[in-house]
N, C-alpha and C. Protein backbone atom coordinates (compact mmCIF):
# COMPACT_ATOMS: atom_id res chain seq x y z
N UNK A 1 -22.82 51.45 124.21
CA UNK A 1 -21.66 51.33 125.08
C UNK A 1 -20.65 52.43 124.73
N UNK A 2 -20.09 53.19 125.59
CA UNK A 2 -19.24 54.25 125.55
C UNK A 2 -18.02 52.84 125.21
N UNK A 3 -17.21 54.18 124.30
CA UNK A 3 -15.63 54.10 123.83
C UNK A 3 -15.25 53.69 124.93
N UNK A 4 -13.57 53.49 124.83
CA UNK A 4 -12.51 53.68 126.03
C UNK A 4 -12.41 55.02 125.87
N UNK A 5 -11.95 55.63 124.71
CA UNK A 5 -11.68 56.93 124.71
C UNK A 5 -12.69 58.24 125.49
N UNK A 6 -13.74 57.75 125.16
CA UNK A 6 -15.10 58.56 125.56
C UNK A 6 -14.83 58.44 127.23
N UNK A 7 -14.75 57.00 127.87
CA UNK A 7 -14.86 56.62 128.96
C UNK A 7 -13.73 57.57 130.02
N UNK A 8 -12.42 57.59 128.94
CA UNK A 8 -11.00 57.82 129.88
C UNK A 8 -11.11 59.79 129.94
N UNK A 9 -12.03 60.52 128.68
CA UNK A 9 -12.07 61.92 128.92
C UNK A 9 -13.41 61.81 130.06
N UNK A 10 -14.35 61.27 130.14
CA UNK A 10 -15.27 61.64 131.39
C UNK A 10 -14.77 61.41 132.17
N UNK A 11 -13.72 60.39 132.80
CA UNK A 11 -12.92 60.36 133.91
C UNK A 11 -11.77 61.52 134.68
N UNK A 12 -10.97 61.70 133.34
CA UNK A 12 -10.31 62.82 133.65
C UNK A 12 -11.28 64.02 133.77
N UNK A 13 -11.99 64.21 132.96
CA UNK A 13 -13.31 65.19 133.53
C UNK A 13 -13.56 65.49 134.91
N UNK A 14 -13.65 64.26 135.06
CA UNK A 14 -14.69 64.54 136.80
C UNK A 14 -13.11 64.57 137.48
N UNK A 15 -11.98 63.62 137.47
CA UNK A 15 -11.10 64.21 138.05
C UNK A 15 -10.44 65.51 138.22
N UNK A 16 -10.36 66.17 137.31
CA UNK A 16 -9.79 67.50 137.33
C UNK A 16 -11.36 68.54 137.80
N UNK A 17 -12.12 68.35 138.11
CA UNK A 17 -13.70 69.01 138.31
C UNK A 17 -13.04 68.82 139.86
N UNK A 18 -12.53 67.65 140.71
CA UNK A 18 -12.90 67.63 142.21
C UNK A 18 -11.71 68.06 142.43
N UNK A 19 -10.69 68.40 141.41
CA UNK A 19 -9.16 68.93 141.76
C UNK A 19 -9.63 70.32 142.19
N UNK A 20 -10.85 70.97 141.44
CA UNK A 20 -10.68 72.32 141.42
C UNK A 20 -11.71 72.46 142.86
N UNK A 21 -12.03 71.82 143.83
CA UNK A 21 -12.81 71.98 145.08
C UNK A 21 -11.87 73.12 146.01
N UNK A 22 -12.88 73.52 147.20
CA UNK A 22 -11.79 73.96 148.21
C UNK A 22 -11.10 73.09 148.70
N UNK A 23 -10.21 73.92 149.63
CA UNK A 23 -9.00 73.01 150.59
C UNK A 23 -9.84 72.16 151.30
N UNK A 24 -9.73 71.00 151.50
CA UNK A 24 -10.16 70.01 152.30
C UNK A 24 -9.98 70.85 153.94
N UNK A 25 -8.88 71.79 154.45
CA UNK A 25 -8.68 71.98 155.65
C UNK A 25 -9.44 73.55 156.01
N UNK A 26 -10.23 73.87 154.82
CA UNK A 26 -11.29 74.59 154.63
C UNK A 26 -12.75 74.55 155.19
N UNK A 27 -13.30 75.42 156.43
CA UNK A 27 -14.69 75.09 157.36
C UNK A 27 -15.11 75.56 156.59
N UNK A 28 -16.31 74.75 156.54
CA UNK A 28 -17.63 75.47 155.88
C UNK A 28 -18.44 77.17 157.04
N UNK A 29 -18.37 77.97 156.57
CA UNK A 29 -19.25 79.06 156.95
C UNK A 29 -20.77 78.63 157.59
N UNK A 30 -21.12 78.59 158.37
CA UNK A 30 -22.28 78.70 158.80
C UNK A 30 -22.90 79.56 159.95
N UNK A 31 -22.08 80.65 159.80
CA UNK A 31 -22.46 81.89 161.01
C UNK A 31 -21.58 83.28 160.96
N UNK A 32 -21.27 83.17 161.72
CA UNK A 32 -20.35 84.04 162.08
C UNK A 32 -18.79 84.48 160.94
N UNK A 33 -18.85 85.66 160.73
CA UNK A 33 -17.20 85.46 160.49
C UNK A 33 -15.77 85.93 160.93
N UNK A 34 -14.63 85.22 161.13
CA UNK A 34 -13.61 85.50 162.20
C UNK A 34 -13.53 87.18 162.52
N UNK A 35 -13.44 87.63 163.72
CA UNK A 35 -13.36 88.94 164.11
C UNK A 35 -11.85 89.58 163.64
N UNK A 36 -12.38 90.56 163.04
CA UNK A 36 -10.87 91.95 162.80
C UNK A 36 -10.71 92.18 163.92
N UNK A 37 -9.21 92.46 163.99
CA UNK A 37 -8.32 93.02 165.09
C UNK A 37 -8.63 94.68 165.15
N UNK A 38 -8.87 95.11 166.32
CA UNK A 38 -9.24 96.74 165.85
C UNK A 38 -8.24 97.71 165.04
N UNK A 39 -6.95 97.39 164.90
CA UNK A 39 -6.23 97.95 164.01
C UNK A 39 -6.08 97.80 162.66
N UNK A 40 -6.73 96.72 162.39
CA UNK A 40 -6.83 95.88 160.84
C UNK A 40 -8.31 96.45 160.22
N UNK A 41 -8.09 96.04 158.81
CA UNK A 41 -9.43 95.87 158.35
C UNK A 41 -9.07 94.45 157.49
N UNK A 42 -10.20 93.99 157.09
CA UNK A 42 -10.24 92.87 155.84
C UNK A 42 -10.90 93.30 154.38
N UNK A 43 -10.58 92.41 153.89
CA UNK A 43 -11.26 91.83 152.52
C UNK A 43 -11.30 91.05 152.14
N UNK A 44 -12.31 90.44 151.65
CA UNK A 44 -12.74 88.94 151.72
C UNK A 44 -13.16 88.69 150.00
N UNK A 45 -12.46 87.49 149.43
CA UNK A 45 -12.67 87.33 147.75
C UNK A 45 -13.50 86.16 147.92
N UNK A 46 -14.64 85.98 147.26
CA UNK A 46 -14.72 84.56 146.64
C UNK A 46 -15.53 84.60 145.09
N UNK A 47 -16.39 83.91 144.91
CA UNK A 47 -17.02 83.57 143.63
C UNK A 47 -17.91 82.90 143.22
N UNK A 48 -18.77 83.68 142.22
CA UNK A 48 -20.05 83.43 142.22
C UNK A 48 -20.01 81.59 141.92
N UNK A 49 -21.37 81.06 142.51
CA UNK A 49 -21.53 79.55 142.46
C UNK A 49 -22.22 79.17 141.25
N UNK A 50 -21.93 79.74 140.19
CA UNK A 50 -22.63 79.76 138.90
C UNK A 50 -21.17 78.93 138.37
N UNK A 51 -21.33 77.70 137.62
CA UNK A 51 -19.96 77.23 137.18
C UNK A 51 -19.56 77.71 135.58
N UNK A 52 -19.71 79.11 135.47
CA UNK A 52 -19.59 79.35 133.91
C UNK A 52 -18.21 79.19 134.24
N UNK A 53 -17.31 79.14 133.61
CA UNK A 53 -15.87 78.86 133.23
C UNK A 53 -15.00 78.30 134.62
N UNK A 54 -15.67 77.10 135.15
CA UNK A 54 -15.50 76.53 136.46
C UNK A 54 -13.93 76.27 136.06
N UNK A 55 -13.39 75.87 134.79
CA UNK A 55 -11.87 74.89 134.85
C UNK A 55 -10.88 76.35 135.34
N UNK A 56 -11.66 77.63 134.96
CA UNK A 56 -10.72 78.85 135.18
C UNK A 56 -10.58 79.26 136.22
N UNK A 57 -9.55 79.62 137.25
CA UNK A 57 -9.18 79.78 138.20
C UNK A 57 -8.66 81.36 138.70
N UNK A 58 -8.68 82.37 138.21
CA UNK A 58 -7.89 83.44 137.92
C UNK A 58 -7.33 84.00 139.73
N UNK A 59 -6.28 85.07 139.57
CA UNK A 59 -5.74 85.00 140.81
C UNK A 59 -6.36 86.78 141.31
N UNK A 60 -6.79 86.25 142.44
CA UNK A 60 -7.15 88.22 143.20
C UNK A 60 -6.30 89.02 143.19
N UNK A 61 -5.68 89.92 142.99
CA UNK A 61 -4.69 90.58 143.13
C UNK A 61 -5.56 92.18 143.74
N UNK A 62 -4.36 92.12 144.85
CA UNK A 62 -4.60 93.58 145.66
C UNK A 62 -3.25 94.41 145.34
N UNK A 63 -3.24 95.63 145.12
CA UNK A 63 -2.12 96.27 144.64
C UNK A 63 -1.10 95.47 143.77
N UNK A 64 -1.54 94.48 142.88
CA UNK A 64 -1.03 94.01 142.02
C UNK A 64 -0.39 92.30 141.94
N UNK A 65 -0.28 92.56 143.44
CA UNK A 65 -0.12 91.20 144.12
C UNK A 65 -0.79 90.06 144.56
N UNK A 66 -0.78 88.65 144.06
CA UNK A 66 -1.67 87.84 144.23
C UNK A 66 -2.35 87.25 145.78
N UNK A 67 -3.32 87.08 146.18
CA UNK A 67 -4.07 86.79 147.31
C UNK A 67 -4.34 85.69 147.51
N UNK A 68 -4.58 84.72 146.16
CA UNK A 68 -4.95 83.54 145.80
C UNK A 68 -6.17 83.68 144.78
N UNK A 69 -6.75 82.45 144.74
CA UNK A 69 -7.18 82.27 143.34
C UNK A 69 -8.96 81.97 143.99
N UNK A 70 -9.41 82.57 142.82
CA UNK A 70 -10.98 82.33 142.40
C UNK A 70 -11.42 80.87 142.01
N UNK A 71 -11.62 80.33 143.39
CA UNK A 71 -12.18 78.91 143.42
C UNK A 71 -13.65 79.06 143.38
N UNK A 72 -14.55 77.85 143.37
CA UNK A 72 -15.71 77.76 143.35
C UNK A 72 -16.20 77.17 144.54
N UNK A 73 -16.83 77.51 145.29
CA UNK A 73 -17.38 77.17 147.14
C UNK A 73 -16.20 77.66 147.37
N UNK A 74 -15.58 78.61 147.47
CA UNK A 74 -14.46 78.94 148.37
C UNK A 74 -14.09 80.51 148.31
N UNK A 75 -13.96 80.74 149.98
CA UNK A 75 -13.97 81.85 150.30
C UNK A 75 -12.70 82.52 150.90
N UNK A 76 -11.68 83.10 150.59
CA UNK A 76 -10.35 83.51 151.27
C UNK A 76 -10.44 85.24 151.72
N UNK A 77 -9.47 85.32 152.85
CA UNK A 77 -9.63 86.32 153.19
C UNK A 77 -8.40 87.21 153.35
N UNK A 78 -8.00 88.31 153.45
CA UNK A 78 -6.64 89.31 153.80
C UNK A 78 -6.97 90.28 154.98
N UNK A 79 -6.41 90.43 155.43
CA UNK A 79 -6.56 91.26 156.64
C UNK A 79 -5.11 92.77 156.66
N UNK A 80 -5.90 93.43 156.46
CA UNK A 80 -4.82 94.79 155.94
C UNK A 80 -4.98 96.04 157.14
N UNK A 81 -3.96 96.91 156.45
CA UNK A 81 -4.20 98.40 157.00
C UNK A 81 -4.93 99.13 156.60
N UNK A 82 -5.52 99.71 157.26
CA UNK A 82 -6.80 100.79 156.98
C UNK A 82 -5.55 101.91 155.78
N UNK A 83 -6.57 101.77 154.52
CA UNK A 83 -5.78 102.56 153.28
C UNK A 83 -6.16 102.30 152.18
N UNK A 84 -4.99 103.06 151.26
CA UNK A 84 -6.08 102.93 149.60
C UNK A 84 -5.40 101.68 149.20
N UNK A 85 -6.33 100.74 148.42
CA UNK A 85 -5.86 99.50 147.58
C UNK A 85 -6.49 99.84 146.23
N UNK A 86 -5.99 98.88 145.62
CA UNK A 86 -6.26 98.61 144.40
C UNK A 86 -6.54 96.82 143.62
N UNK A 87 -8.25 96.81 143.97
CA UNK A 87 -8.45 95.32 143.81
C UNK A 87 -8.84 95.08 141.85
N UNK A 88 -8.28 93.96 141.52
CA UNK A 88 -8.19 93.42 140.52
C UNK A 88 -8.47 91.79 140.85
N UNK A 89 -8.42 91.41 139.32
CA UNK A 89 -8.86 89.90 139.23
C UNK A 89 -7.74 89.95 137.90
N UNK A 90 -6.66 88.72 137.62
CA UNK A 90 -6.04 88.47 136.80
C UNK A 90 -6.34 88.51 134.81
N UNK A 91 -7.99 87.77 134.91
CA UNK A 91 -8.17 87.95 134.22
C UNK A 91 -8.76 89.07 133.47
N UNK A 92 -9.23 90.07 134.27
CA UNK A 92 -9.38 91.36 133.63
C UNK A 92 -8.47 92.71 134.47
N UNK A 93 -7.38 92.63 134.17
CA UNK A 93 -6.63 93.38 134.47
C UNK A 93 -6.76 95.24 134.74
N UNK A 94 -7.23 95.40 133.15
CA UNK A 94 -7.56 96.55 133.06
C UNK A 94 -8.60 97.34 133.96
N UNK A 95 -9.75 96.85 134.44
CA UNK A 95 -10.31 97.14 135.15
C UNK A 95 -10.39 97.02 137.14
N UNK A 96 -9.38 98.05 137.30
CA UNK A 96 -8.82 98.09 139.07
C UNK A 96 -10.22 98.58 139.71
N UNK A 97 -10.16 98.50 140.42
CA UNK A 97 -11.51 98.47 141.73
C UNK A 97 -10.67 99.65 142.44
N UNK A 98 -10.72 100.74 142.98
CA UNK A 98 -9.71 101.34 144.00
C UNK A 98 -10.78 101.64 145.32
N UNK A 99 -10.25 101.37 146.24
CA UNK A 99 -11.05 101.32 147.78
C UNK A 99 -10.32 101.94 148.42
N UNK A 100 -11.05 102.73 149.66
CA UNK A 100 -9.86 102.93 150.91
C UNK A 100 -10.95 102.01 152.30
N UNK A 101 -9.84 101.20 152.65
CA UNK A 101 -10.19 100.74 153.74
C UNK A 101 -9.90 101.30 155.22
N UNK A 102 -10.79 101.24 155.89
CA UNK A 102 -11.21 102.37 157.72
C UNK A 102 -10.94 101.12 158.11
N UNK A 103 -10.39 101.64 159.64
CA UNK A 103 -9.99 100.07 161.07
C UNK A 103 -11.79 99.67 160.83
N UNK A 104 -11.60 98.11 161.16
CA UNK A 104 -12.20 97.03 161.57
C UNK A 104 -13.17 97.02 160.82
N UNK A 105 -13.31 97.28 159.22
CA UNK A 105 -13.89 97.30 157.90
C UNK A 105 -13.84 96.13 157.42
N UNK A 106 -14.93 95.68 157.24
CA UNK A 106 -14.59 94.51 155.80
C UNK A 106 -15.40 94.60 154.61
N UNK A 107 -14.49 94.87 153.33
CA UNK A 107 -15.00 94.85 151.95
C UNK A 107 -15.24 93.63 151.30
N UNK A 108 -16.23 93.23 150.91
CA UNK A 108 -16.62 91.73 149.59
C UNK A 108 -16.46 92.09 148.42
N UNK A 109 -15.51 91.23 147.90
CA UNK A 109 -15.41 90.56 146.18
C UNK A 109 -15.58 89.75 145.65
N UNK A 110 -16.24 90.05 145.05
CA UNK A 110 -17.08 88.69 143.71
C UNK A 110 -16.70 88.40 142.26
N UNK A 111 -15.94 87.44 142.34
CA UNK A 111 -15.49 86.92 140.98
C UNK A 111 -16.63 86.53 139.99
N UNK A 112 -16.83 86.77 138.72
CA UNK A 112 -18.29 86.06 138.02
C UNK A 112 -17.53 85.98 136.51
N UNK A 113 -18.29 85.27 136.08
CA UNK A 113 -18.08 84.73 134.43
C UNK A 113 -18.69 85.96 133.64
N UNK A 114 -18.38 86.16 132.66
CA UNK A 114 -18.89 87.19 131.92
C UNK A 114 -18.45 87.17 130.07
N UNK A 115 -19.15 88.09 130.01
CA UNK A 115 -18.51 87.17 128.28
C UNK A 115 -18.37 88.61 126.75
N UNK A 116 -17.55 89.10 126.43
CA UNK A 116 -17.39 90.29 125.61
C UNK A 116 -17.74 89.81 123.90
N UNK A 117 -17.84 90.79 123.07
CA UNK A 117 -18.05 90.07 121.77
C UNK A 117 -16.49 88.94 121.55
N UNK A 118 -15.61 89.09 121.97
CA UNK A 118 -14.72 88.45 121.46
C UNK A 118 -14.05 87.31 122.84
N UNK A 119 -14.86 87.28 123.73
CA UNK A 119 -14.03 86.25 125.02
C UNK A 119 -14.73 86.54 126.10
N UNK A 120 -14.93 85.23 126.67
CA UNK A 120 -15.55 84.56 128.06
C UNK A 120 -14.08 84.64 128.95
N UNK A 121 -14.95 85.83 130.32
CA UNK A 121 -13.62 85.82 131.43
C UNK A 121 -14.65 85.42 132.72
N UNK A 122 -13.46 86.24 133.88
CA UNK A 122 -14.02 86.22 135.16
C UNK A 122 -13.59 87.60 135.11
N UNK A 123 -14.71 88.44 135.84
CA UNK A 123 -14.71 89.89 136.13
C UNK A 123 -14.22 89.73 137.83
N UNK A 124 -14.53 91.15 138.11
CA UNK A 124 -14.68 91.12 139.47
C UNK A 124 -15.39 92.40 139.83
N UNK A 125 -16.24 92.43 141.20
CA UNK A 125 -16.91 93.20 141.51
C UNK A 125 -17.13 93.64 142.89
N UNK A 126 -17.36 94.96 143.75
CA UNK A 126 -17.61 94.66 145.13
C UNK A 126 -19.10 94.40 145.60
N UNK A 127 -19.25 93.46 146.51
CA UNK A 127 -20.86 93.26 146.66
C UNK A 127 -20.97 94.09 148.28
N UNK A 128 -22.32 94.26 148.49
CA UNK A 128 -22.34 95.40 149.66
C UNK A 128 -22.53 93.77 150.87
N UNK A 129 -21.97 94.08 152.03
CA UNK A 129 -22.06 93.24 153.01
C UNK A 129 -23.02 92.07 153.14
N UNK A 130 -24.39 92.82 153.43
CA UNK A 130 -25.38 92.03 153.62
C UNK A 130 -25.56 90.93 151.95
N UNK A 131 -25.36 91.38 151.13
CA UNK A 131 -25.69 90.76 149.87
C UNK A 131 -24.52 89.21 150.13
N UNK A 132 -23.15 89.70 150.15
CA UNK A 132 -22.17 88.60 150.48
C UNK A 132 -22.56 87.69 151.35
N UNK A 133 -22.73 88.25 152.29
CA UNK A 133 -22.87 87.07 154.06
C UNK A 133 -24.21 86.21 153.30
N UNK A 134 -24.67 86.59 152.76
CA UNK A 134 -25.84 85.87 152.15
C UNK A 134 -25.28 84.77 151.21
N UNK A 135 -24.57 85.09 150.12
CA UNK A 135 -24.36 84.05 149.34
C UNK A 135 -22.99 83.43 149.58
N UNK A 136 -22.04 83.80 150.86
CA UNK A 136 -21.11 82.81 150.91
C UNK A 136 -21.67 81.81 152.19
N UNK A 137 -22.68 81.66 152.80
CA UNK A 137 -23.07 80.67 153.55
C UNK A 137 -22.92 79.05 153.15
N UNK A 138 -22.74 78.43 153.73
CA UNK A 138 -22.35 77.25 153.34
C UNK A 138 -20.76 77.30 152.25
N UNK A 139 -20.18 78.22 151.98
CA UNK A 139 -19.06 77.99 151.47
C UNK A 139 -17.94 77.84 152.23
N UNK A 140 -16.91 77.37 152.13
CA UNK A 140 -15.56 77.13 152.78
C UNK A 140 -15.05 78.16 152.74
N UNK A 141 -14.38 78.47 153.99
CA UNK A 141 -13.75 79.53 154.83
C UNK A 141 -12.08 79.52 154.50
N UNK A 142 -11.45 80.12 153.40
CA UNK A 142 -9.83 79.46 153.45
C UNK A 142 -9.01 80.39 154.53
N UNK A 143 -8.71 79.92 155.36
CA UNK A 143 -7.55 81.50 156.39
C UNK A 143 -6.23 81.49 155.50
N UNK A 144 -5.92 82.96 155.93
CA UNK A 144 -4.49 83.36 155.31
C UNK A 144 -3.73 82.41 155.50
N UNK A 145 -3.25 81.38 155.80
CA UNK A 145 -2.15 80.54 155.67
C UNK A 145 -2.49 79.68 155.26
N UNK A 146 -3.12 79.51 154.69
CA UNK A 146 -3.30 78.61 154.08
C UNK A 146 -3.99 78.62 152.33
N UNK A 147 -3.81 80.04 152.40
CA UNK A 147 -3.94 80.28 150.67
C UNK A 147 -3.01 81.30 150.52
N UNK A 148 -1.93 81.47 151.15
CA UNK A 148 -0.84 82.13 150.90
C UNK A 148 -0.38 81.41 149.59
N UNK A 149 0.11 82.62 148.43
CA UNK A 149 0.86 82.00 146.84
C UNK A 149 2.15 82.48 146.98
């Protein structure tokens, strides 16, 4: 027979595990994804479905500024001006991504667990189109207003 104590950390366990889900007002992907405006381009963050350091959340940052955060099944998107950025992930700072985005472009980023002799992070990386549309299927779709920080 489990403790109380044993009993009350698997609880909070699994509670804080379904805290970290997508937005409930989040569609699941199963086709298509929303059309760029011909003057815009996008970029689209999400993260690998591997739960290495699932409780960690780290935030996307484009030119330094946050986008929202590296959930697990969850996919958010920005919709920008064709130009140079500079994509990052909070937890590895040092390493900027620099892109220039063309009208009606969309770039993929992939958050993943990774681990140095001295510390387990989340990296980030760009994946080429076809590779993304592949593995965010079935994940939740977050729109800009709704993962605005």
């Amino acid at each position: 027979m489990l403790s109380f104590t044993k009993t009350v950390l698997i609880f909070a366990t699994l509670l804080t595990l379904t805290a970290c889900g997508a937005s409930k007002q989040a569609k699941p992907i199963t086709g298509n994804l929303p059309a760029i405006s011909p003057e815009s381009a996008r970029i689209y963050f999400y993260r690998s479905q591997v739960p290495f350091l699932a409780a960690i959340e780290p935030e996307f940052l484009v030119n330094g500024k946050s986008v929202g955060s590296a959930k697990i099944n969850q996919v958010l998107y920005r919709d920008a001006q064709p130009g140079n950025y500079e994509i990052k992930i909070s937890s590895d700072i040092e390493k900027p991504i620099l892109i220039l985005l063309k009208p009606r472009e969309s770039r993929f980023f992939k958050a993943y667990g990774t681990t140095s002799v001295i510390r387990s992070y989340h990296a980030i990386k760009e994946v080429p189109e076809p590779e993304a549309l592949k593995e965010i299927q079935g994940q939740k779709l977050l729109p800009p207003d709704l993962n605005q920080n």
